[in-house]
N, C-alpha and C. Protein backbone atom coordinates (compact mmCIF):
# COMPACT_ATOMS: atom_id res chain seq x y z
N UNK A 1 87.07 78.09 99.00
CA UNK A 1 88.38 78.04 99.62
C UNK A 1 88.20 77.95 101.14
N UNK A 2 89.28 77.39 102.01
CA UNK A 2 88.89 77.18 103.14
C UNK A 2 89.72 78.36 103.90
N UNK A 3 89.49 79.03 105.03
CA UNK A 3 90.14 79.88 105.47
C UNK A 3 91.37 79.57 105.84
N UNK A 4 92.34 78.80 105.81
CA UNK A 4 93.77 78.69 105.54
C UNK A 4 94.02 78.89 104.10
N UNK A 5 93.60 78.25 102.98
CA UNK A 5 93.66 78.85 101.85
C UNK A 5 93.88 80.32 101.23
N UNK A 6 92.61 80.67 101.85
CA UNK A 6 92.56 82.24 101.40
C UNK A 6 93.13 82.84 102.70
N UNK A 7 93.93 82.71 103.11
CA UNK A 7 95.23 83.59 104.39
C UNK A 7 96.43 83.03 103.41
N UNK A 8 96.54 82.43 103.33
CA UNK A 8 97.79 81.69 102.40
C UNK A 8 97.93 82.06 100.81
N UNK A 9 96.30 82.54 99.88
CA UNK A 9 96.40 83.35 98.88
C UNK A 9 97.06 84.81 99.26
N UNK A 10 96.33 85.44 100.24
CA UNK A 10 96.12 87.05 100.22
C UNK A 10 97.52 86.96 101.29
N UNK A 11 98.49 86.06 101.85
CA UNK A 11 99.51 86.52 101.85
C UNK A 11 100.89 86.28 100.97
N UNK A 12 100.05 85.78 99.97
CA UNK A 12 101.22 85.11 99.20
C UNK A 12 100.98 86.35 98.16
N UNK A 13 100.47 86.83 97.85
CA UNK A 13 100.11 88.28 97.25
C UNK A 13 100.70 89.09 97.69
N UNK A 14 100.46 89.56 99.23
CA UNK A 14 101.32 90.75 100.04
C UNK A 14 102.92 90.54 100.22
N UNK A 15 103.15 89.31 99.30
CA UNK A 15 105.12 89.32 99.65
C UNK A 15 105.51 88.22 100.66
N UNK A 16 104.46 87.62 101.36
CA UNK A 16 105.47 87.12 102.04
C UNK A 16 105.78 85.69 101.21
N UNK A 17 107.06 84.98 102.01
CA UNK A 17 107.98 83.87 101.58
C UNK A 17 106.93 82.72 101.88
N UNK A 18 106.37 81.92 101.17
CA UNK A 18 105.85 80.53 101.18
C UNK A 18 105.58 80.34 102.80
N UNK A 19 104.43 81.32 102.72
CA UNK A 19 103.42 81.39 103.65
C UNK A 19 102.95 79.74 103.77
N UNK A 20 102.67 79.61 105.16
CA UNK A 20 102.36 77.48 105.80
C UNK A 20 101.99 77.71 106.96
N UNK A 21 101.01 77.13 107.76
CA UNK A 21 100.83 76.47 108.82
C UNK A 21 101.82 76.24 109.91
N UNK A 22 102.27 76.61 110.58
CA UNK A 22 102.74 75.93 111.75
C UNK A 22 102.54 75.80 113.09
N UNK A 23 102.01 74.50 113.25
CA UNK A 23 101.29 74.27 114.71
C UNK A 23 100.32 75.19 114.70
N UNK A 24 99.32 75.26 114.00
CA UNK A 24 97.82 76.43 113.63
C UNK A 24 98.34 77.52 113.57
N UNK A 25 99.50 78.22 113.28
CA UNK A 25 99.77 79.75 113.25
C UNK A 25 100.52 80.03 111.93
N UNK A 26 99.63 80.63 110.66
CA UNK A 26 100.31 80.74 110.17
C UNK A 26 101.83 81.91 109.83
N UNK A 27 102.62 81.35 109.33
CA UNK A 27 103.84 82.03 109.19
C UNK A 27 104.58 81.79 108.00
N UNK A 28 105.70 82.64 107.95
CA UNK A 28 106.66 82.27 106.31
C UNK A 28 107.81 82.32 106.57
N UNK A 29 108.38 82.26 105.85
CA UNK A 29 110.06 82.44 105.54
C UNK A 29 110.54 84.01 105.93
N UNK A 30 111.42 84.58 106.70
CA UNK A 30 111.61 85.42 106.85
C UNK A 30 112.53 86.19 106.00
N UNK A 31 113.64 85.55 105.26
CA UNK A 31 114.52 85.69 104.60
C UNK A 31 115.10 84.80 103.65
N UNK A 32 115.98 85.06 102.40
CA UNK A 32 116.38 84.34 101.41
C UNK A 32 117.92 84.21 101.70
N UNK A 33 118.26 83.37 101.76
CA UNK A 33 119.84 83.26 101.23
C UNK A 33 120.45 83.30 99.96
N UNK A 34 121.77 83.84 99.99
CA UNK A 34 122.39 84.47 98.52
C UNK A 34 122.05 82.69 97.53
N UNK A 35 121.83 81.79 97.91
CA UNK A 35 122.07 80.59 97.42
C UNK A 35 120.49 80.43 96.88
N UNK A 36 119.60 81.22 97.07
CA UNK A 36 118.23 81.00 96.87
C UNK A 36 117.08 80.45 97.78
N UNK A 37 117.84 79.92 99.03
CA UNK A 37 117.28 79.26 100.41
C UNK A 37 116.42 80.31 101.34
N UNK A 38 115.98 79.80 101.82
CA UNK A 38 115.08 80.46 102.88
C UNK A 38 115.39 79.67 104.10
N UNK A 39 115.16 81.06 105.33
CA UNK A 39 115.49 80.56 106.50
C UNK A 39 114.79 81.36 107.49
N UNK A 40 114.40 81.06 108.96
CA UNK A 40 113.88 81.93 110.01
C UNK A 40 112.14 82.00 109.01
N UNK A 41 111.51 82.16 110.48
CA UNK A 41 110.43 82.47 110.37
C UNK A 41 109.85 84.28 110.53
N UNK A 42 108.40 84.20 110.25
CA UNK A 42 107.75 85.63 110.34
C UNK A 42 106.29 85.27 110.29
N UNK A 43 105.68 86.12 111.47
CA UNK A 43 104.45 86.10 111.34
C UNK A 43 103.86 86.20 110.78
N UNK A 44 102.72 85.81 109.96
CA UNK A 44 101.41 86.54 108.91
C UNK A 44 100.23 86.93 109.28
N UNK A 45 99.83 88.32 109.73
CA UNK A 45 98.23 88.40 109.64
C UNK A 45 97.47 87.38 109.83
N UNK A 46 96.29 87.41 109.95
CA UNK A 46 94.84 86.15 110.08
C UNK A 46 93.96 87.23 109.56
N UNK A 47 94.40 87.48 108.20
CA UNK A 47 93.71 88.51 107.24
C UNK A 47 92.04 87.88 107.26
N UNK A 48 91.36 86.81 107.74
CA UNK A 48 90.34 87.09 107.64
C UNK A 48 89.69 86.98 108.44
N UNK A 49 90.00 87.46 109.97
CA UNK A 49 89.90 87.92 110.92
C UNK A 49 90.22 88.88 111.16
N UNK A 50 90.98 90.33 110.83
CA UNK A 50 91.86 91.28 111.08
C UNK A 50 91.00 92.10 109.88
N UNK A 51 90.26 92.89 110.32
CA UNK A 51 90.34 94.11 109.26
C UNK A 51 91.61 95.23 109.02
N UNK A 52 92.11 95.26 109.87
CA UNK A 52 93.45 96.24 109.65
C UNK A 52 94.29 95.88 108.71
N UNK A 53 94.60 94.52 108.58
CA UNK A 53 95.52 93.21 108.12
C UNK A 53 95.29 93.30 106.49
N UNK A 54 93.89 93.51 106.54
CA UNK A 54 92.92 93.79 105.16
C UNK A 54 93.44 94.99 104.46
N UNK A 55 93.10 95.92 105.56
CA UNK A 55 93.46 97.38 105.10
C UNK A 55 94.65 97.39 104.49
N UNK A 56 96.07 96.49 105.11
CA UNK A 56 97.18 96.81 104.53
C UNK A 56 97.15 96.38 103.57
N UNK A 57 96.31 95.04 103.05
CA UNK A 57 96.58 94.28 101.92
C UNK A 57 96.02 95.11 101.08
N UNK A 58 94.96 95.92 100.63
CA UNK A 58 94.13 96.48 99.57
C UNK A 58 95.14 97.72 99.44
N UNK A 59 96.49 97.97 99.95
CA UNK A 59 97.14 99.09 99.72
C UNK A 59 98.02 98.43 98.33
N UNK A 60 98.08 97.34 98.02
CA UNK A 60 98.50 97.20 96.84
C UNK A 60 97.76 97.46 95.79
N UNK A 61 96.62 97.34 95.80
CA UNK A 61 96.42 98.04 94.36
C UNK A 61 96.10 99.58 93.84
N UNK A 62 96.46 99.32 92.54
CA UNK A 62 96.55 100.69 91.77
C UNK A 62 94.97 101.10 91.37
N UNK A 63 94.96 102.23 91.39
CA UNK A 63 93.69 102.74 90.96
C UNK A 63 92.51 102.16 90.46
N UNK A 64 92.80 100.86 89.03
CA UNK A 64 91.84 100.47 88.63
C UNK A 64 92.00 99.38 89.32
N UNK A 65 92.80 98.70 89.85
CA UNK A 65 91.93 97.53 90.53
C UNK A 65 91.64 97.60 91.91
N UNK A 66 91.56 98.89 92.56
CA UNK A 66 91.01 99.43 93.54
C UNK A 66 89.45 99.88 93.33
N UNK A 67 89.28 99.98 91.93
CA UNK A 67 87.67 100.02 91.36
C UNK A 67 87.21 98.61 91.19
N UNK A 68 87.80 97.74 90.78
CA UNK A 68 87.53 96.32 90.38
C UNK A 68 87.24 95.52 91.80
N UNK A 69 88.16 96.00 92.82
CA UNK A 69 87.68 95.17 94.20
C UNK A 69 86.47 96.11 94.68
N UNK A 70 86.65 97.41 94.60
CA UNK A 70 85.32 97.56 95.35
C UNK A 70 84.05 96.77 94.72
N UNK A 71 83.90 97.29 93.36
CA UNK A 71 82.77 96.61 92.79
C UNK A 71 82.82 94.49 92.96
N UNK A 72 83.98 94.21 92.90
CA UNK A 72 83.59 92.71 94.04
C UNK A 72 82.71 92.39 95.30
N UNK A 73 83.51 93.56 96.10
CA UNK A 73 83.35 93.93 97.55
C UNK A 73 81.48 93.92 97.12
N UNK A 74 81.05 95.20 96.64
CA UNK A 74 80.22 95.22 96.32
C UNK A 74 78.91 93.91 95.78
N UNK A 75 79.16 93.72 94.90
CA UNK A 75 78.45 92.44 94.74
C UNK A 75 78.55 91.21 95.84
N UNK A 76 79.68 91.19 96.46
CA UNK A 76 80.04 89.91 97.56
C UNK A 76 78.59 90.53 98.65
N UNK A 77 78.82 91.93 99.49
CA UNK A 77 77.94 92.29 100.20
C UNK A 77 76.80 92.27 99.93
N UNK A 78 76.10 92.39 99.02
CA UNK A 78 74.66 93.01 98.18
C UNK A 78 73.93 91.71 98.01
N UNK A 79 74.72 90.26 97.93
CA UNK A 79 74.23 88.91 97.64
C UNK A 79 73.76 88.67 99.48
N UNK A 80 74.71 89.01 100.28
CA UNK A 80 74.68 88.61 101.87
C UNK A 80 73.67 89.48 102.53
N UNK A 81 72.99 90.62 101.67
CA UNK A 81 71.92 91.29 102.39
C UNK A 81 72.99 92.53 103.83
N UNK A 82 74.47 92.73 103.04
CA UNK A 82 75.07 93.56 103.94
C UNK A 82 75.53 94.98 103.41
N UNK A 83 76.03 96.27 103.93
CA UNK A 83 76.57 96.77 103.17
C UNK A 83 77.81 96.62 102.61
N UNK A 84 78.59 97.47 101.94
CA UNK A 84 79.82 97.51 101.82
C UNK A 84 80.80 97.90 102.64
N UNK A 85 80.33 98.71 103.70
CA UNK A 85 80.80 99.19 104.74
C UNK A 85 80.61 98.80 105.86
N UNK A 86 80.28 97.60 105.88
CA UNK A 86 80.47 96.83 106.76
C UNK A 86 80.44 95.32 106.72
N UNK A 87 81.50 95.08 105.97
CA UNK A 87 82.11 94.20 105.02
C UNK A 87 82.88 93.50 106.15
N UNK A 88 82.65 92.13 106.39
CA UNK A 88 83.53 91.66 107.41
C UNK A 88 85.33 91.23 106.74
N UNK A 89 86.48 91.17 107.11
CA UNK A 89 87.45 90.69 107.19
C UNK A 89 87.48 89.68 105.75
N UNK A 90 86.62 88.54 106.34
CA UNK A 90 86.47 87.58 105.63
C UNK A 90 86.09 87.82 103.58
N UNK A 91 85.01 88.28 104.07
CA UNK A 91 84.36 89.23 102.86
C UNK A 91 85.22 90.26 101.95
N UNK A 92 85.75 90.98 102.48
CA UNK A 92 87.28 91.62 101.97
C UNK A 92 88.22 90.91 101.26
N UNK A 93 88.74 89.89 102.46
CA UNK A 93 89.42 88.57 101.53
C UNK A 93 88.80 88.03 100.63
N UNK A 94 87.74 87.84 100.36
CA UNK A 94 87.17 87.24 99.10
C UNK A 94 87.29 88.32 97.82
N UNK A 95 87.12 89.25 98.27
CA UNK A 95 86.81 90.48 96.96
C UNK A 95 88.23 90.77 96.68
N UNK A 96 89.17 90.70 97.43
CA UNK A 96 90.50 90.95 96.89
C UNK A 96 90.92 89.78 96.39
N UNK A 97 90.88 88.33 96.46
CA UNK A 97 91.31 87.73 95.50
C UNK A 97 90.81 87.39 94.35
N UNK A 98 89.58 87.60 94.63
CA UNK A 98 88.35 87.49 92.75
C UNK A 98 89.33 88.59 92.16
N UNK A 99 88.77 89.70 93.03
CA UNK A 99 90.05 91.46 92.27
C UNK A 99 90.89 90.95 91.41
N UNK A 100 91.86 89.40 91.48
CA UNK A 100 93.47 88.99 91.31
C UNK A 100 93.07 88.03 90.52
N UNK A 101 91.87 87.31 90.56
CA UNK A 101 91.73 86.51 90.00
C UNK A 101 92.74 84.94 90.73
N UNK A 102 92.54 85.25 91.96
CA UNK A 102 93.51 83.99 92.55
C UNK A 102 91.90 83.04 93.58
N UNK A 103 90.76 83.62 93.70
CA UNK A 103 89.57 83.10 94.13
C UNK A 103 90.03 81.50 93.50
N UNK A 104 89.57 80.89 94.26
CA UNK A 104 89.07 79.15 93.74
C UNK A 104 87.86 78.81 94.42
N UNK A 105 86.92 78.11 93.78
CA UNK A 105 85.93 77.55 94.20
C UNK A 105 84.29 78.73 94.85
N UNK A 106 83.73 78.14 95.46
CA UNK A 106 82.78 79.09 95.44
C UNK A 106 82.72 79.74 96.61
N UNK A 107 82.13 81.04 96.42
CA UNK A 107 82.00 82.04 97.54
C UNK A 107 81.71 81.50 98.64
N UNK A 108 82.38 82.81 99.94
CA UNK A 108 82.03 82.41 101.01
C UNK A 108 80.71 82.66 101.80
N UNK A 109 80.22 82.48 102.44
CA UNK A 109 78.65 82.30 103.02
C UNK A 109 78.77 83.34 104.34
């Protein structure tokens, strides 16, 4: 996946509205109209640059798939010769969408 991809998975996960590109920044829909429309914009994270961004995203899961990403996390680090705890941004984003099963294509390097 290319890093617009996986910012555009792991925020389309965290809720936001049909997360896109605009002019290199990505952003979404801020709101729905009673008619089903969307309108106004909202910022999104650069979740794989942002460890904090990360942090908020891994607050969605529940217990067991808070075991299922670490052990991703885990294997993602252990192949790169890193720990788990010091897991870059990027690396995070990968282990939380394998976690979801929303990963495409092959790991990141």
């Amino acid at each position: 996946m290319t890093d617009e991809q996986i910012n555009i998975a792991v925020a389309e996960v965290c809720g936001f509205l049909r997360p896109r590109y605009s002019n290199g920044v990505l952003v979404a829909y801020a709101h729905t109209s009673p008619d089903g429309g969307f309108f106004g914009t909202t910022g999104v994270p650069d979740y794989i640059n942002d460890l904090n961004a990360m942090h908020e995203a891994e607050k969605i899961f529940d217990h067991a798939l808070y075991c299922r990403y670490i052990n991703e996390l885990c294997d993602i680090t252990i192949k790169r010769n890193n720990s788990m705890y010091m897991a870059t941004a990027r690396q995070r984003a990968e282990a939380f969408l394998k976690t979801l099963d929303k990963w495409e294509g092959t790991p990141i390097e």
